[in-house]
PDB file of N, CA and C in Angstrom:
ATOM      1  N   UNK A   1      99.374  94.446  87.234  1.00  0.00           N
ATOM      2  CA  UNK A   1     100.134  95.639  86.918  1.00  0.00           C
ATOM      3  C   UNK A   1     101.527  95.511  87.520  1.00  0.00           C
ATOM      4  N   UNK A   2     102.367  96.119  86.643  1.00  0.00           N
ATOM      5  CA  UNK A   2     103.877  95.975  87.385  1.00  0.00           C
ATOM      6  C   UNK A   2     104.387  96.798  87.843  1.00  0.00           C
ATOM      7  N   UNK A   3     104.913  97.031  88.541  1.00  0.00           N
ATOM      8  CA  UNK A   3     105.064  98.088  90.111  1.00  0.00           C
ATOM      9  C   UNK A   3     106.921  98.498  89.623  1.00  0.00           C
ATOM     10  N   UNK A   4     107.340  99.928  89.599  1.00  0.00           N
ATOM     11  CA  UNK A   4     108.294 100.268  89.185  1.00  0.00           C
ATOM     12  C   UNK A   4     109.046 101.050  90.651  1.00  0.00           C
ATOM     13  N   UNK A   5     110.254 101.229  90.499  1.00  0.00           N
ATOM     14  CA  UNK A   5     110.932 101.687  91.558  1.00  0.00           C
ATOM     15  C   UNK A   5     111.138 103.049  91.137  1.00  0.00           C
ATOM     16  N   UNK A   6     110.790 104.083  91.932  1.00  0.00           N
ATOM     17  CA  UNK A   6     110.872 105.356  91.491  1.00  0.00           C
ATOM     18  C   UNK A   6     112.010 106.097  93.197  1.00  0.00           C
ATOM     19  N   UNK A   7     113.267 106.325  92.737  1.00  0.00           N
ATOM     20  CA  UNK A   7     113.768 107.381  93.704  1.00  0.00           C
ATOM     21  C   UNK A   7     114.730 108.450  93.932  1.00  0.00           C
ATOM     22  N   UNK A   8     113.877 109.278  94.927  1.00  0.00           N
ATOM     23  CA  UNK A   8     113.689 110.710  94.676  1.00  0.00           C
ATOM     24  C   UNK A   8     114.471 110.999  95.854  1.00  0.00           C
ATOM     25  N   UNK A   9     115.381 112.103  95.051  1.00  0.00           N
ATOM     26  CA  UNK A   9     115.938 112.503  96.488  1.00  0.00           C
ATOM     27  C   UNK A   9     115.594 113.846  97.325  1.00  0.00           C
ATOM     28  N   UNK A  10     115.561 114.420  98.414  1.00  0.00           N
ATOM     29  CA  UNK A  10     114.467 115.503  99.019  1.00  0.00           C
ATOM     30  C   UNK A  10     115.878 115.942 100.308  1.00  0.00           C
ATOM     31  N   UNK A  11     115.259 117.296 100.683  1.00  0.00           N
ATOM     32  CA  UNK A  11     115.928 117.523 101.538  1.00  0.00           C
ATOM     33  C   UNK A  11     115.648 116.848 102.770  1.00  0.00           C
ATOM     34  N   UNK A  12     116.401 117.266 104.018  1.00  0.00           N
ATOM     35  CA  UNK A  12     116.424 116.892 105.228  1.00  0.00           C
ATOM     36  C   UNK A  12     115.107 117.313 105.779  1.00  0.00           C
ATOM     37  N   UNK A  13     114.724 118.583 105.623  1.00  0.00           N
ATOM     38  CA  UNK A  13     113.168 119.135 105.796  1.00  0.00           C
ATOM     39  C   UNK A  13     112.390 118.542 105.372  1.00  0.00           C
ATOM     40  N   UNK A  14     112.208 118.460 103.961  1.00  0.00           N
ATOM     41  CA  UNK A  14     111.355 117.709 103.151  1.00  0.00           C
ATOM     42  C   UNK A  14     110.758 116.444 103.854  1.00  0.00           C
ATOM     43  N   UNK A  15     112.051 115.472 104.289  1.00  0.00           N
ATOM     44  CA  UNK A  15     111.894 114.602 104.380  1.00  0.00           C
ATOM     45  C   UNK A  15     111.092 114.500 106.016  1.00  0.00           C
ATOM     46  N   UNK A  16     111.687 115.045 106.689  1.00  0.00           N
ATOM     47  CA  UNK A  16     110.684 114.730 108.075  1.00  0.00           C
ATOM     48  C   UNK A  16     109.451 115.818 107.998  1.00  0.00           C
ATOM     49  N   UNK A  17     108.927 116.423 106.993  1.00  0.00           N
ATOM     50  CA  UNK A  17     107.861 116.621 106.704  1.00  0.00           C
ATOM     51  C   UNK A  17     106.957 115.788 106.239  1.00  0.00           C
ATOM     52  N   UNK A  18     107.516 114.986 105.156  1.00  0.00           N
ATOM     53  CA  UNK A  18     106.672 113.641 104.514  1.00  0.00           C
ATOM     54  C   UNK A  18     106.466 112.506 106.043  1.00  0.00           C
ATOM     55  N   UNK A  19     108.083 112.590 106.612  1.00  0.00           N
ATOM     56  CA  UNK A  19     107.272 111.405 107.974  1.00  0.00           C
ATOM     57  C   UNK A  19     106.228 112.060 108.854  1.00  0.00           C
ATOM     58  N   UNK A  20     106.544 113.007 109.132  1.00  0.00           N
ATOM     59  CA  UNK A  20     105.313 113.596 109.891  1.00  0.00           C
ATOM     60  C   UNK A  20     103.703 113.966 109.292  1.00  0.00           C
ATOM     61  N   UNK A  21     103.831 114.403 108.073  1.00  0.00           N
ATOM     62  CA  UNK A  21     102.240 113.639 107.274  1.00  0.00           C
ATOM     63  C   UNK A  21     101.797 112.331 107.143  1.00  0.00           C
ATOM     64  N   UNK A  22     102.804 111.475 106.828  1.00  0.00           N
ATOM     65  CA  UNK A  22     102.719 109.916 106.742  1.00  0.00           C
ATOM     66  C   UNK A  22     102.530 109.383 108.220  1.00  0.00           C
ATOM     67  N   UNK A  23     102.698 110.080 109.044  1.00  0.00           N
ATOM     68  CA  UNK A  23     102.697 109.534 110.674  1.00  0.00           C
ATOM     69  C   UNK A  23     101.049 110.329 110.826  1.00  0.00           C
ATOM     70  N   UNK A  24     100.776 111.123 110.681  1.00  0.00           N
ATOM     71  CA  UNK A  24      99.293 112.019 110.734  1.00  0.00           C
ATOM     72  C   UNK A  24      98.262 111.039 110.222  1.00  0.00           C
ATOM     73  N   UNK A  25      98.651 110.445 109.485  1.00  0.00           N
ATOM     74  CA  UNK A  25      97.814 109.708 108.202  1.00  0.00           C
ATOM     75  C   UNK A  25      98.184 108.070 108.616  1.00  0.00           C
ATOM     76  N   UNK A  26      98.652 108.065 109.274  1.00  0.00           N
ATOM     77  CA  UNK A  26      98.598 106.331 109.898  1.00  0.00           C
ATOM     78  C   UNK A  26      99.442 105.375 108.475  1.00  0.00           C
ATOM     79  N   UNK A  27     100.231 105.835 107.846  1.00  0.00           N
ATOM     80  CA  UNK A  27     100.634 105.237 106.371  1.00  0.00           C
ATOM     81  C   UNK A  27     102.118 105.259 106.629  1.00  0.00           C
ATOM     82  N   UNK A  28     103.498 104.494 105.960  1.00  0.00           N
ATOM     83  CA  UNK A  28     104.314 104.650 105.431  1.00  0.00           C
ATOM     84  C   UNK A  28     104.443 106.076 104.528  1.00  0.00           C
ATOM     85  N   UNK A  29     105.274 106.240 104.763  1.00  0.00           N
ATOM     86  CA  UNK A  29     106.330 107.357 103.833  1.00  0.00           C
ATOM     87  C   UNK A  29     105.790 106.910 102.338  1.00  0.00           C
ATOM     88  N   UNK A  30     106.232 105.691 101.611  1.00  0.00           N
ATOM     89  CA  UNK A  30     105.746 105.635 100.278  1.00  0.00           C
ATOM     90  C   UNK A  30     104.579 105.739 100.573  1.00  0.00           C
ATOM     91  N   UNK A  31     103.657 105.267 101.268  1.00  0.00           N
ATOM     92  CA  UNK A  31     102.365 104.975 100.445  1.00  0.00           C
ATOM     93  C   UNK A  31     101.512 106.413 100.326  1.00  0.00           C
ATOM     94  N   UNK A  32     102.511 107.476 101.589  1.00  0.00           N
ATOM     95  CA  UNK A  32     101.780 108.823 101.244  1.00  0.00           C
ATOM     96  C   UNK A  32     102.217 109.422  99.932  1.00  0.00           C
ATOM     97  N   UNK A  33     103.423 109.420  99.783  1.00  0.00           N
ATOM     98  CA  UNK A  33     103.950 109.765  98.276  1.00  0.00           C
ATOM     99  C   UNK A  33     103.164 109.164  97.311  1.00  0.00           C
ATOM    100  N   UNK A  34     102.906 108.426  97.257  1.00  0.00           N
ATOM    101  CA  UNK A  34     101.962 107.535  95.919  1.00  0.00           C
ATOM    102  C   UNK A  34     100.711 108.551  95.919  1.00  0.00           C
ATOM    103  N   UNK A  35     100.457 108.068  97.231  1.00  0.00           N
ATOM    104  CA  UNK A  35      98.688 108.897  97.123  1.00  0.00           C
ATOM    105  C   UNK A  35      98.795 110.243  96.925  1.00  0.00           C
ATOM    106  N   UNK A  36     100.047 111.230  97.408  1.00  0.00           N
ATOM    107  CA  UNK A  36     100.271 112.821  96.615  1.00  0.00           C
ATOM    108  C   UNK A  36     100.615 112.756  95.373  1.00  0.00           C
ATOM    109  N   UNK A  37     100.922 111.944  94.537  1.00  0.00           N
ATOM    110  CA  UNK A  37     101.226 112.251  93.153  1.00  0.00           C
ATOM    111  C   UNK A  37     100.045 111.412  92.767  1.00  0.00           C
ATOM    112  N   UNK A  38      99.592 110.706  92.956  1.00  0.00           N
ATOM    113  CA  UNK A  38      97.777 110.311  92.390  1.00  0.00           C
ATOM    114  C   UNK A  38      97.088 111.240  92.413  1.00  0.00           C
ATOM    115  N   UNK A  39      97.082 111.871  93.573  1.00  0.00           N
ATOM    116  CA  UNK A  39      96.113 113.444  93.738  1.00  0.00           C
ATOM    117  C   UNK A  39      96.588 114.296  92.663  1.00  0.00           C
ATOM    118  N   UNK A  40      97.546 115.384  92.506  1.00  0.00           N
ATOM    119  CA  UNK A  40      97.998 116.049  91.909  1.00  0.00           C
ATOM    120  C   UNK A  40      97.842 115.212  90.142  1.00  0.00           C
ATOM    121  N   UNK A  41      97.834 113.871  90.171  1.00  0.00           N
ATOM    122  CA  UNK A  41      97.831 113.701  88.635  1.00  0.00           C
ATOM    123  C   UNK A  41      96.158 114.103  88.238  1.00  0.00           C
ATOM    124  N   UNK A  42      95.576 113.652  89.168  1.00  0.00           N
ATOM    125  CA  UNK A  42      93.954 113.571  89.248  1.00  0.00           C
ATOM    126  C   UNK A  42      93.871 115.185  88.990  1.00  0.00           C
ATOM    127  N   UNK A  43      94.108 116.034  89.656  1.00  0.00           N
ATOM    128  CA  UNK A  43      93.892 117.561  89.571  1.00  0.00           C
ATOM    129  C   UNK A  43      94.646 117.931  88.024  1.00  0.00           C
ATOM    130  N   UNK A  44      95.416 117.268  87.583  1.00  0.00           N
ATOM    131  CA  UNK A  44      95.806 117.528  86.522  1.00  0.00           C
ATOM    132  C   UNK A  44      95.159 117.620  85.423  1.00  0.00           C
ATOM    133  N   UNK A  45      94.082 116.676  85.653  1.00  0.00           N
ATOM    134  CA  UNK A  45      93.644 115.629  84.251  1.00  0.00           C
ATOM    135  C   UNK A  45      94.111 114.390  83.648  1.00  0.00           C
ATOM    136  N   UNK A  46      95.028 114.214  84.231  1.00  0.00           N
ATOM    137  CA  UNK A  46      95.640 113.070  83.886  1.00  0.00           C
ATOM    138  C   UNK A  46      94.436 112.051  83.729  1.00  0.00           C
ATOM    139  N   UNK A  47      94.442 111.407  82.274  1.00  0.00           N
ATOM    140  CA  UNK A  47      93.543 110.273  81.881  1.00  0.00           C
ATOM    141  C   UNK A  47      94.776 108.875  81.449  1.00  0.00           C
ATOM    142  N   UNK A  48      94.378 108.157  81.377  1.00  0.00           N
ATOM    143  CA  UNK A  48      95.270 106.663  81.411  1.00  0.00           C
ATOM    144  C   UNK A  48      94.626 106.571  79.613  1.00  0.00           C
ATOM    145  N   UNK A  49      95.408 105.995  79.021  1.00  0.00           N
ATOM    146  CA  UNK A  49      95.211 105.599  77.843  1.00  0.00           C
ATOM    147  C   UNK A  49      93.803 104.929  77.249  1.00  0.00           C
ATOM    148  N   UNK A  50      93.770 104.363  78.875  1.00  0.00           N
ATOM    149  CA  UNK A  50      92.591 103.195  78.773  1.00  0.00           C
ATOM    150  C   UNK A  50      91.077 104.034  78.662  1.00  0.00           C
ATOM    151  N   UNK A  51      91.367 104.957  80.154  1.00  0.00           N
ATOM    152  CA  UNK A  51      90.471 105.822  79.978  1.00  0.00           C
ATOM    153  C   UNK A  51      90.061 106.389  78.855  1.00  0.00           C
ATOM    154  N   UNK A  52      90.697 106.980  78.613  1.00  0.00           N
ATOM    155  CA  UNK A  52      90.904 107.863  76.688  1.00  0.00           C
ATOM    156  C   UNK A  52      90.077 106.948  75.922  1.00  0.00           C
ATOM    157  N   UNK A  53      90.434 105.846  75.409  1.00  0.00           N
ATOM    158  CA  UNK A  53      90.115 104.725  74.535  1.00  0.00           C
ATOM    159  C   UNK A  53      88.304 104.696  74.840  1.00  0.00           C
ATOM    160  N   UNK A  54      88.087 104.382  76.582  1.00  0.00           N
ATOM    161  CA  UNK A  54      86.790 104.121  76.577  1.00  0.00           C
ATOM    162  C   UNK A  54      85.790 105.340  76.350  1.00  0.00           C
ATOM    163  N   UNK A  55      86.359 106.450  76.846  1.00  0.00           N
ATOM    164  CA  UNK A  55      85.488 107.505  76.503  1.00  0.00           C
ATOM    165  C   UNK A  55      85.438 107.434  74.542  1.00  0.00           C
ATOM    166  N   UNK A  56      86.268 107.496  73.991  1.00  0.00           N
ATOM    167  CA  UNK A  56      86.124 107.813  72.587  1.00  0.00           C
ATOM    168  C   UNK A  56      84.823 106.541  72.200  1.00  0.00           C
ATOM    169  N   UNK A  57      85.240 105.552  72.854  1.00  0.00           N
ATOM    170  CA  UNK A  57      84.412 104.316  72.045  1.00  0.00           C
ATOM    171  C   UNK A  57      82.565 104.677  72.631  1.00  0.00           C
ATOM    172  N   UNK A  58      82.732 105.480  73.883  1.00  0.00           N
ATOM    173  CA  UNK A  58      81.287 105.931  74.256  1.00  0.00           C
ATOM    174  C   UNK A  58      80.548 107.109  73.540  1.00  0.00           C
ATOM    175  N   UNK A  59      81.074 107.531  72.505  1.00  0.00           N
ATOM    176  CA  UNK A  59      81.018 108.541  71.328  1.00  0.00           C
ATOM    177  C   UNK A  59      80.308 107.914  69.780  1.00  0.00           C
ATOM    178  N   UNK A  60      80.899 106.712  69.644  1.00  0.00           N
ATOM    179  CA  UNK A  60      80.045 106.096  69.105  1.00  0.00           C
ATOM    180  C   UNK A  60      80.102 106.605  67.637  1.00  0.00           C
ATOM    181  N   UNK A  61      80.771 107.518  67.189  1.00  0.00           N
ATOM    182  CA  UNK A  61      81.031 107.890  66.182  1.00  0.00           C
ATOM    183  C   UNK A  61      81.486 107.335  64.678  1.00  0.00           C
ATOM    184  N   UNK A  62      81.433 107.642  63.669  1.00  0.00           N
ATOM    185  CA  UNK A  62      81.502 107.137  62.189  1.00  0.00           C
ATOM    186  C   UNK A  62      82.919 106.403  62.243  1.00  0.00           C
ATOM    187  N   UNK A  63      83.269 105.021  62.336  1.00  0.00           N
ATOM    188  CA  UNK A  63      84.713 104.677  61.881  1.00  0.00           C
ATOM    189  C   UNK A  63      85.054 104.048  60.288  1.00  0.00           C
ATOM    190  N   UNK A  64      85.825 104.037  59.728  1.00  0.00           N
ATOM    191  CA  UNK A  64      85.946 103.898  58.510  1.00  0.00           C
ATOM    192  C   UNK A  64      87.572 103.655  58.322  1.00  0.00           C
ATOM    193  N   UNK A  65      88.087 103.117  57.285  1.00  0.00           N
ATOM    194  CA  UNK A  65      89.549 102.491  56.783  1.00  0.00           C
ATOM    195  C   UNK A  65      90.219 103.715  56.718  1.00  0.00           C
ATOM    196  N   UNK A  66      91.133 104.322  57.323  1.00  0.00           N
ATOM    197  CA  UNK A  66      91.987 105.678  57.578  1.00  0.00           C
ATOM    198  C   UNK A  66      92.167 106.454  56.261  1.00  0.00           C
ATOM    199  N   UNK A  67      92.360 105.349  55.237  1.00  0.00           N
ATOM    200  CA  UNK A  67      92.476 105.906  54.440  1.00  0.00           C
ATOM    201  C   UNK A  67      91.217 106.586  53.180  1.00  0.00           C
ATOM    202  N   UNK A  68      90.266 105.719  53.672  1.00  0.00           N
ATOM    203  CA  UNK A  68      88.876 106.433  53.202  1.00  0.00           C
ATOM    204  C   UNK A  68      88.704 107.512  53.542  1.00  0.00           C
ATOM    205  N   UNK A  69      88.456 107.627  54.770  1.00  0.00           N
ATOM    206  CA  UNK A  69      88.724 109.122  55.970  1.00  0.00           C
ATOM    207  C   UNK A  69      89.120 110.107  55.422  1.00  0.00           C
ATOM    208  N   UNK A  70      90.594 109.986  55.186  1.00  0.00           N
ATOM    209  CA  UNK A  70      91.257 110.740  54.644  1.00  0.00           C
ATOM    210  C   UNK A  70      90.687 111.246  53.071  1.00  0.00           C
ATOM    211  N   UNK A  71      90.273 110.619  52.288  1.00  0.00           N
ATOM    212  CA  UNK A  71      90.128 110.801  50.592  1.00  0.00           C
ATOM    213  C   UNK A  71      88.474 111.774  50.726  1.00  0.00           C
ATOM    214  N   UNK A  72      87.678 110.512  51.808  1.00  0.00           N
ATOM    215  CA  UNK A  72      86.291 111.548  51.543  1.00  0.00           C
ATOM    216  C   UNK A  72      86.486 112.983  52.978  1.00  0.00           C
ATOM    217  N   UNK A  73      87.282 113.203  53.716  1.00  0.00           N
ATOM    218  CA  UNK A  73      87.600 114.456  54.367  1.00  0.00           C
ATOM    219  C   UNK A  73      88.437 115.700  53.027  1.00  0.00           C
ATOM    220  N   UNK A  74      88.649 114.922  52.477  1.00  0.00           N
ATOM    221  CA  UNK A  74      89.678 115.716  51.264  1.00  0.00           C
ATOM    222  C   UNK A  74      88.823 116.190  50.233  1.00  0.00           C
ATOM    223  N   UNK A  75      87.860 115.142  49.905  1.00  0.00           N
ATOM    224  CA  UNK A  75      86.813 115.798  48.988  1.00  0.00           C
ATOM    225  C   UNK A  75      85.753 116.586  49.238  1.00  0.00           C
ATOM    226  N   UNK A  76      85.783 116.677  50.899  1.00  0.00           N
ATOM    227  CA  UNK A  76      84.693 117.757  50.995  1.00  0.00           C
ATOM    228  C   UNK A  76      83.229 116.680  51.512  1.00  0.00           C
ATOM    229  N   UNK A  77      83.381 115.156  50.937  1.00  0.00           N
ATOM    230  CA  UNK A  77      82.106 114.419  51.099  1.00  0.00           C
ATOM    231  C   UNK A  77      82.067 113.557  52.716  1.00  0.00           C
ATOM    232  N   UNK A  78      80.390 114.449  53.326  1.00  0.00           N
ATOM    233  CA  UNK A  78      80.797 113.538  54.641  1.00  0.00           C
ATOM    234  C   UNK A  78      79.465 112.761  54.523  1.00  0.00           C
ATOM    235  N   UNK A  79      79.675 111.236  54.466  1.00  0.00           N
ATOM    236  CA  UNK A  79      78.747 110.440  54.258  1.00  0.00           C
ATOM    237  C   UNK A  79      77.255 111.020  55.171  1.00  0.00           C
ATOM    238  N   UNK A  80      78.005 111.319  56.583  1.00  0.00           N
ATOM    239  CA  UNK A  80      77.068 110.904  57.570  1.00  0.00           C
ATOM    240  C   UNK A  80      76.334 112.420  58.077  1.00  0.00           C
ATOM    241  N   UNK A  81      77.026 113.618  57.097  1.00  0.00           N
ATOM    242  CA  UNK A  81      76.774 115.276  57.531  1.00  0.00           C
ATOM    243  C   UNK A  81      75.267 115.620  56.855  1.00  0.00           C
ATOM    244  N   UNK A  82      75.293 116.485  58.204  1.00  0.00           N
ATOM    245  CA  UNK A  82      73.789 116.872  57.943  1.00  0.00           C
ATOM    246  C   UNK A  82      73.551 118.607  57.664  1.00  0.00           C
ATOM    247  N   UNK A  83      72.936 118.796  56.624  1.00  0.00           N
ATOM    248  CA  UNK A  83      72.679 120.144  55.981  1.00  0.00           C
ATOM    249  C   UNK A  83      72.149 121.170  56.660  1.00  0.00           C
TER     250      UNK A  83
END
């Protein structure tokens, strides 16, 4: 994975607030920032693409040429629907 430079600028408070959590927590300044916006993405919901992808494929569901999809969703005909 490739590692991007992200920077943020914070107040004077801010900032010896983050050293003094990051000093609580035995960590660098970044590495607490990383792990607060991992948290907060996590509380979000935040799913990764990848994630997404594997849950759908654990669904297991009818796939077909997009454009079939489309013609028998249009006609009303679902091969696989049950009465």
């Amino acid at each position: 994975m490739r590692n991007h430079r992200l920077q943020v600028l914070v107040s004077e408070v801010l900032y010896h607030r983050l050293r003094e959590a990051a000093g609580r927590s035995h960590v660098a300044v970044a590495a607490w920032v990383r792990e607060a916006i991992e948290e907060r993405l996590d509380r979000e919901g935040f799913v990764s693409p990848e994630e997404a992808l594997a849950a759908l494929r654990k669904l297991e569901g009818p796939t077909a040429d997009i454009d079939d999809m489309i013609a028998e969703i249009g006609s009303g005909r679902f091969p696989d629907a049950r009465a």
